[in-house]
Protein backbone atom coordinates (compact mmCIF):
# COMPACT_ATOMS: atom_id res chain seq x y z
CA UNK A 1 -14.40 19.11 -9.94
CA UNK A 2 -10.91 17.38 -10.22
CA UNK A 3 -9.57 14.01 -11.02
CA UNK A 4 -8.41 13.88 -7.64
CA UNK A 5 -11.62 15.15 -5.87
CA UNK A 6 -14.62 13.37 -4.33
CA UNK A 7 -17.57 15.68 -3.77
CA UNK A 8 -15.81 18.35 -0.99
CA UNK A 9 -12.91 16.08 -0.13
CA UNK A 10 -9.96 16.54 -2.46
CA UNK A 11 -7.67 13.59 -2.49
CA UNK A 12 -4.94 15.85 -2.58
CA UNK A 13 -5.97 15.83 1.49
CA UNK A 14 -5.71 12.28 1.92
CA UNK A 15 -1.85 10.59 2.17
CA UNK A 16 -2.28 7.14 1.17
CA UNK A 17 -0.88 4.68 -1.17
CA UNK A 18 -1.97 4.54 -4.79
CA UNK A 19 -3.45 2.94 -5.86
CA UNK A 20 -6.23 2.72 -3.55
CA UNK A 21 -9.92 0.72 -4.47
CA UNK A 22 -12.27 2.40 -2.01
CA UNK A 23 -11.64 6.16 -2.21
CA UNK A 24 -14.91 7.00 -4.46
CA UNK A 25 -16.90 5.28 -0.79
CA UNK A 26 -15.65 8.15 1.32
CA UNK A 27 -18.61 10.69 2.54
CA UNK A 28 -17.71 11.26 5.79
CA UNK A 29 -14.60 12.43 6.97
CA UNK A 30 -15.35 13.35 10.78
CA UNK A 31 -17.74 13.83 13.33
CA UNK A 32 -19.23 15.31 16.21
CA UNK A 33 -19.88 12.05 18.15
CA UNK A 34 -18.48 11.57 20.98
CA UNK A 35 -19.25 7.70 21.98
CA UNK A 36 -20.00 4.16 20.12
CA UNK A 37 -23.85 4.32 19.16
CA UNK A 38 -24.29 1.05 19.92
CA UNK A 39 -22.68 0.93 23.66
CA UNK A 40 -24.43 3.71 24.29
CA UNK A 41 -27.81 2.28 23.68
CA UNK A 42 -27.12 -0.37 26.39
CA UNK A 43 -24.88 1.57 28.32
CA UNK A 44 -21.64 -0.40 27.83
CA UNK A 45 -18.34 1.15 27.35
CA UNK A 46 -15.47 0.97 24.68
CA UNK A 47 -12.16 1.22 24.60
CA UNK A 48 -11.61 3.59 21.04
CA UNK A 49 -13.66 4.68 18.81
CA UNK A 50 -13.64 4.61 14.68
CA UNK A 51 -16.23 6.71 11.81
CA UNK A 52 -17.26 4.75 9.13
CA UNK A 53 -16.19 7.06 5.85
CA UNK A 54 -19.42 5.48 4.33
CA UNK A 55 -21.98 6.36 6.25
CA UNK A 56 -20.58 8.13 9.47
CA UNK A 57 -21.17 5.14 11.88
CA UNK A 58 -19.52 5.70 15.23
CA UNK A 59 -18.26 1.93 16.63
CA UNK A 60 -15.90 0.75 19.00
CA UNK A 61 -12.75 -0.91 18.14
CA UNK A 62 -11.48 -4.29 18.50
CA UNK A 63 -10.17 -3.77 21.32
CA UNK A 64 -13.29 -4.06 22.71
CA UNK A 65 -15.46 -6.27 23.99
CA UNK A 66 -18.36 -5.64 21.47
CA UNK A 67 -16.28 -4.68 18.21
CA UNK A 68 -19.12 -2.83 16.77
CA UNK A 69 -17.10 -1.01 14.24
CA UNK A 70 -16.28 -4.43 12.72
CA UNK A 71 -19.87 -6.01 13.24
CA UNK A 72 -20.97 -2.52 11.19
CA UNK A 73 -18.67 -3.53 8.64
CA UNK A 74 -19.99 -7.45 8.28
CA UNK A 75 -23.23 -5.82 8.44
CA UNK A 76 -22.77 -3.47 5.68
CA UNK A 77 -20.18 -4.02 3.74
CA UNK A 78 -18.96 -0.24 4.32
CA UNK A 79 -14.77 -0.90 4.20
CA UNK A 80 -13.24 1.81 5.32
CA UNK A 81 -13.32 3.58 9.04
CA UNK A 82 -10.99 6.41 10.50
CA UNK A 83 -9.43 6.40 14.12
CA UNK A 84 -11.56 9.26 15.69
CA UNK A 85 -8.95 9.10 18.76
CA UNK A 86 -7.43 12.77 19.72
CA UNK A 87 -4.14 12.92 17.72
CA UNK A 88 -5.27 10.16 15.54
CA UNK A 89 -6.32 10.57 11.72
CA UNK A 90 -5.49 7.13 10.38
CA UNK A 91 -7.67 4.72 8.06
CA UNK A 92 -8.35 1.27 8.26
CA UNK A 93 -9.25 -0.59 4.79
CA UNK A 94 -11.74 -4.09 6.28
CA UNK A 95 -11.32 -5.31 2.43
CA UNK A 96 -8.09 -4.79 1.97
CA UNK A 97 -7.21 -5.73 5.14
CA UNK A 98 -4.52 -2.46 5.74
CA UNK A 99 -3.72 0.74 6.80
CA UNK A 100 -4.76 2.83 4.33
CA UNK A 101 -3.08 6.18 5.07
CA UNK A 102 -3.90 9.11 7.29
CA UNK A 103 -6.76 12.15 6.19
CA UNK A 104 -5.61 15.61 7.54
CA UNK A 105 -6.67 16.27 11.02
């Protein structure tokens, strides 16, 4: 394994500023999901949808009304999520409070 690689990710995938804090916490990269868990469990609805690199949490965003992509990040600390959106491959950094560049689609 590389300097640049995190189990099967290679960082060499990922185009983001450097440096970056929170790389070595990214296990999950996408996802078969196709809904927020928690909206689904009480049959809500969301607006988008973000994957916890962590721990492969599906949430919604902030744009709606139950924000459980941030709640799962108050909840566990877990700081980074990806736009799971069609077209969309960008990551959001909670901690650092920024965009933290884009992971090949």
């Amino acid at each position: 394994m590389g300097p640049r690689d995190i189990g099967d990710l290679n960082l060499g995938d990922l185009n983001m500023p450097e440096p970056f804090r929170h790389l070595d916490q990214i296990k999950i990269t996408h996802t078969a999901k196709k809904g927020c868990e928690e909206c689904l469990k009480t049959g809500d609805t969301w607006v988008h949808l973000r994957l916890c690199l962590s721990c492969g949490h599906v949430g919604c965003c902030d744009s709606s009304r139950n924000k459980h992509a941030t709640r799962h990040f108050h909840a566990t600390k877990h700081p980074l999520v990806r736009s799971i959106e069609p077209g969309e491959a960008w990551i959001w950094c909670y901690v650092d409070n920024l965009m933290a560049g884009e992971l090949d689609r």
